[in-house]
Each structure stands twice: as C-alpha cells, then as structure tokens.
Protein backbone atom coordinates (compact mmCIF):
# COMPACT_ATOMS: atom_id res chain seq x y z
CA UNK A 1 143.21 2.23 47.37
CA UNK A 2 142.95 2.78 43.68
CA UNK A 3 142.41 -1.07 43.27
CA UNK A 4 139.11 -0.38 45.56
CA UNK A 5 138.14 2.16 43.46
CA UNK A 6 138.50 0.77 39.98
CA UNK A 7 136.56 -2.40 41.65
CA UNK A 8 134.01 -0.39 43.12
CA UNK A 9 133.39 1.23 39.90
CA UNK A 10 133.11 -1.26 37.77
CA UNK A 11 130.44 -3.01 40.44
CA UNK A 12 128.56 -0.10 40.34
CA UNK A 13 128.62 -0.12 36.60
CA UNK A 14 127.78 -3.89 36.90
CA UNK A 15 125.08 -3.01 38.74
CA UNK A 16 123.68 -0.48 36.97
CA UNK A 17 123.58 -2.33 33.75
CA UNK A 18 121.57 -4.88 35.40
CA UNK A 19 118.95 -2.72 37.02
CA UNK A 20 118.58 -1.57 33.07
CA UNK A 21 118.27 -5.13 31.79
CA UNK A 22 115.56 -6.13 34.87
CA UNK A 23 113.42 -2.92 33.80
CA UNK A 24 113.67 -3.51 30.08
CA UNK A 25 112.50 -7.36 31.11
CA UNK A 26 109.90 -6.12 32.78
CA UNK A 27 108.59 -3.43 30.79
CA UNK A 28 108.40 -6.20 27.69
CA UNK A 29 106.65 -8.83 30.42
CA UNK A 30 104.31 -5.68 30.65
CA UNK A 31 102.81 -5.59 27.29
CA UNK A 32 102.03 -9.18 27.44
CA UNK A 33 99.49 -9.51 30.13
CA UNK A 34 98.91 -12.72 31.81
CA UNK A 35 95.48 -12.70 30.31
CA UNK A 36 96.49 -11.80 27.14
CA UNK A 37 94.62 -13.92 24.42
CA UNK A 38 95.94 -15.11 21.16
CA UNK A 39 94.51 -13.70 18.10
CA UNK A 40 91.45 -15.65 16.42
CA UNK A 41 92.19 -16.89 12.57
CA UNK A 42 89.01 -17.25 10.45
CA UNK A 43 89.38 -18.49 7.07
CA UNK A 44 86.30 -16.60 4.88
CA UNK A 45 86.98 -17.50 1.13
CA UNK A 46 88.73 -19.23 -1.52
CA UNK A 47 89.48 -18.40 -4.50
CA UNK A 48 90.90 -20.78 -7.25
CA UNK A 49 93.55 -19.24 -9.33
CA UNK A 50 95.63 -20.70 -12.25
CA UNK A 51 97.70 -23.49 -11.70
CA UNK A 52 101.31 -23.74 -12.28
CA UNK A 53 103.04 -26.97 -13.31
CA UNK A 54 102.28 -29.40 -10.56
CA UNK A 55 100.55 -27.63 -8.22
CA UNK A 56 97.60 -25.43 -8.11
CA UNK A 57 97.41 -21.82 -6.68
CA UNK A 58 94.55 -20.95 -4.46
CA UNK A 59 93.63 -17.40 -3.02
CA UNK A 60 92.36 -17.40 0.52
CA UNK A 61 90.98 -14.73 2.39
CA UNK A 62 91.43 -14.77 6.78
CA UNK A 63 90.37 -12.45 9.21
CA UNK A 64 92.29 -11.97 12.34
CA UNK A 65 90.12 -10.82 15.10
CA UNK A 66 92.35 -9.02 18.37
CA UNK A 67 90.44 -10.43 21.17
CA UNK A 68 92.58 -8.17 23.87
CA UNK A 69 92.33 -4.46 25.13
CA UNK A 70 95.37 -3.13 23.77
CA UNK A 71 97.52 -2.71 20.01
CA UNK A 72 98.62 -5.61 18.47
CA UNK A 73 101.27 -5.43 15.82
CA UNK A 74 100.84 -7.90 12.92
CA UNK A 75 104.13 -8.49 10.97
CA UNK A 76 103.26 -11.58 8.55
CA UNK A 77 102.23 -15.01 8.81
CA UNK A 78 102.63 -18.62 7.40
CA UNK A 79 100.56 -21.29 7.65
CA UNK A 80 99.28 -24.87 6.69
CA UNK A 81 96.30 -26.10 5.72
CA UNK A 82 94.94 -30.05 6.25
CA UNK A 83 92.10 -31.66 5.44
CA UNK A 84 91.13 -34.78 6.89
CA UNK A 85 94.76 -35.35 8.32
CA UNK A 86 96.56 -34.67 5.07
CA UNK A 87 98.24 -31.40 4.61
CA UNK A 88 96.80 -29.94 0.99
CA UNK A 89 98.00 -26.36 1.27
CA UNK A 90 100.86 -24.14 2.39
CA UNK A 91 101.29 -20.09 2.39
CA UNK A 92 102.96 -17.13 3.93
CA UNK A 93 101.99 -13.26 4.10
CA UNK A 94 104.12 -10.30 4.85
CA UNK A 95 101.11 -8.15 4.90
CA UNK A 96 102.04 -5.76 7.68
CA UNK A 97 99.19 -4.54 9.86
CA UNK A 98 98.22 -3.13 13.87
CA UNK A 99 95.13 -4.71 14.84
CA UNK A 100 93.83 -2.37 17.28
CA UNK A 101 92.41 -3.15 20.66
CA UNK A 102 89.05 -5.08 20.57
CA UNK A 103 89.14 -5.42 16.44
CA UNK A 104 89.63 -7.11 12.94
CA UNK A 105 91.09 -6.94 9.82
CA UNK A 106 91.42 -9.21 6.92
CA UNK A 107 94.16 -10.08 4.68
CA UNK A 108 94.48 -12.66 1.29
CA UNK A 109 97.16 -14.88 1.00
CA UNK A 110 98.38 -16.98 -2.05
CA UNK A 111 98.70 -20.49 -1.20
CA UNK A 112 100.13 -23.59 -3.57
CA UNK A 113 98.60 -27.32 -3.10
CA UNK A 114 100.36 -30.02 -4.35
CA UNK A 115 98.38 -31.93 -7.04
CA UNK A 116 99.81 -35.55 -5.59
CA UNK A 117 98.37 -34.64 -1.71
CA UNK A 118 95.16 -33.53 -3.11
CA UNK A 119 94.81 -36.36 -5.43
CA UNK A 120 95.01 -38.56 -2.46
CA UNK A 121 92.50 -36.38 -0.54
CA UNK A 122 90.66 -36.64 -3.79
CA UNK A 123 90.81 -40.27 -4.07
CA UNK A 124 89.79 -40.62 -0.35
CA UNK A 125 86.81 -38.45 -0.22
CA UNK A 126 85.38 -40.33 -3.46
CA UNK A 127 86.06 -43.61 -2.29
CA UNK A 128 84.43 -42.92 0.87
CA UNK A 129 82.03 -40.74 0.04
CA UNK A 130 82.20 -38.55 3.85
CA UNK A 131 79.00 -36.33 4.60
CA UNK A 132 81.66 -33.64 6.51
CA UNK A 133 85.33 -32.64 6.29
CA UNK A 134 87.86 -32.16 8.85
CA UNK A 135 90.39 -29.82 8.42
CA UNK A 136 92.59 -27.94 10.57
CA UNK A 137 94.70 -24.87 10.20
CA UNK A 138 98.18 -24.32 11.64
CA UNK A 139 99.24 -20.43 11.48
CA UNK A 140 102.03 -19.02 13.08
CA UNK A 141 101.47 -14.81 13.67
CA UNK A 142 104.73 -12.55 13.70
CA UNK A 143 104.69 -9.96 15.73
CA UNK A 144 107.04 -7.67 17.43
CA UNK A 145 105.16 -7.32 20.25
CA UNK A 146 107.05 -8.15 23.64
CA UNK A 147 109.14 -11.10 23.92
CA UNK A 148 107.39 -13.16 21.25
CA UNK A 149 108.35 -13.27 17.70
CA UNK A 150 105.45 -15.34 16.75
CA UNK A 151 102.63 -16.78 17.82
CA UNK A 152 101.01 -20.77 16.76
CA UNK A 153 97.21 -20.14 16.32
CA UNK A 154 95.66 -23.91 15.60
CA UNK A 155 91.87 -24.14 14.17
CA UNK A 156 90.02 -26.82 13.22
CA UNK A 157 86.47 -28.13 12.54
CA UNK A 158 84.64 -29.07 9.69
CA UNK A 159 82.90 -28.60 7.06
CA UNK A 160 79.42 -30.01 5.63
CA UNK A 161 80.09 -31.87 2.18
CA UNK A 162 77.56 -34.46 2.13
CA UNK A 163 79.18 -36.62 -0.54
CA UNK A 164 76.34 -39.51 -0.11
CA UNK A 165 73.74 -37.02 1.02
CA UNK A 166 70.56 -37.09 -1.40
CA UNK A 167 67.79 -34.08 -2.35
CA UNK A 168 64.75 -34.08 -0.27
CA UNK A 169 63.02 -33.61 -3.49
CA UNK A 170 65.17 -36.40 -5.25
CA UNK A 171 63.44 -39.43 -6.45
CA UNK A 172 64.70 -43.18 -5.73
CA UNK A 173 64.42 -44.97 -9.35
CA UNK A 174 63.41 -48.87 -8.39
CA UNK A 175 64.53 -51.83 -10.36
C-alpha cells in the first residue's frame, strides 16, 4: 500500500511539473504571435573614422523600426556588410533598447573593413566602372523576447554610383 502511495505521488508530482512546463511553453509561444513581423534595419549614415593598422574604422548609424503591436526588447546586434558580393565590413552593438509597439529608434555602431577586401572592391568598381552598387546587409537582433535569442534580418538593394555616368552640362572634347 505504501508502494501505491509513494508511486502515486511522485505521478502526481510528475504531472504537475509538466502542466507547469506546457503553460510556461505556451505563455512564451504567446508573445510571439504568428503574425509577428521581424524588425526592419535601415542603414542612414556613415561616418569615416581613423583607421587603425590594416583596417579602417567606419561609424554607421541604423534605425530599427518595430513593425508589430506590442514591446520589443532589443539586447544588441552584429552584423555584416557586402557590397557587390564581397563582404567589406563587420560590427556588433550591445546598445540595449525596448522598441515600443508601432516605433523606432536608432543606434551607431563601430564597424572595421579590411583594407585587402575593399581594395578588391576598389579595384573592381574602377575597373568596371558600375553606374549602381549592390550591397546587402546581414544583422542578427538579440532579444529576450520569447523563445528566440536572436533574430537574422537580411537587406539588400543598391545604391546609385554612376562611375561612367557624365554631367548633363558636361562637354564632349572631339579629336
């Protein structure tokens, strides 16, 4: 009889441990909504800043826009930067932040290039001479919200450099 008991006990113990763990599951399920959208990354300046040995230091500034109805904590980030398939940049933050529902906030980050990639990139854009440039961002967003303990945010475009482009107002010179 005590055998049953001791048994029984520990069952219900059993039990209600996992009737704890299901809830706590659920409850962090919860805060991540099935339409829950990933934050939006917009780089919105550069600033150069003195190099050190072989590589040179850049300040960049992002906004992070919250595109969802409810708090989202921001812990840090890292990230890489490419342009035209060649990555030119790395950085991390441990800015901490809450972007709040339906918001944005901006934070700087120093980042170091490596003077041999962007001496290729260099070379390259000279030697052909390209009228836009692709580059692409790869972020990764630490959070402690829910179940996630970071999040990959990916943007990419490009941007206008017109190289080979000439002035409206600019004047062939004939042989």
């Amino acid at each position: 009889m005590q055998l049953y008991s001791q048994t029984s006990s520990t069952w219900s113990k059993l039990n209600v441990l996992t009737l704890f763990l299901i809830t706590l599951l659920l409850s962090s399920c919860a805060t991540l909504a099935p339409d829950f959208e990933k934050p939006d990354l917009q780089l919105t300046n550069l600033q150069l800043l003195p190099s050190q040995g072989l590589e040179q230091r850049f300040r960049l500034k992002f906004r992070v826009v919250n595109p969802n109805n409810t708090a989202f904590p921001v812990d840090g980030m890292n990230f890489k930067l490419n342009l035209r398939g060649l990555q030119v940049a790395t950085g991390v933050s441990d800015k901490k932040f809450v972007l709040q529902p339906l918001s944005e906030d901006t934070f700087e980050v120093d980042v170091s290039a490596s003077i041999f990639n962007s001496g290729r990139l260099l070379l390259d854009i000279v030697n052909s001479q390209p009228e836009e440039l692709a580059y692409e961002v790869n972020a990764k967003i630490f959070t402690s919200k829910g179940l996630w303990g970071s999040i990959p945010v990916t943007r990419s475009g490009v941007i206008p450099f017109g190289l080979n482009k000439r002035s409206p107002n600019a004047k062939s010179n004939p042989l």
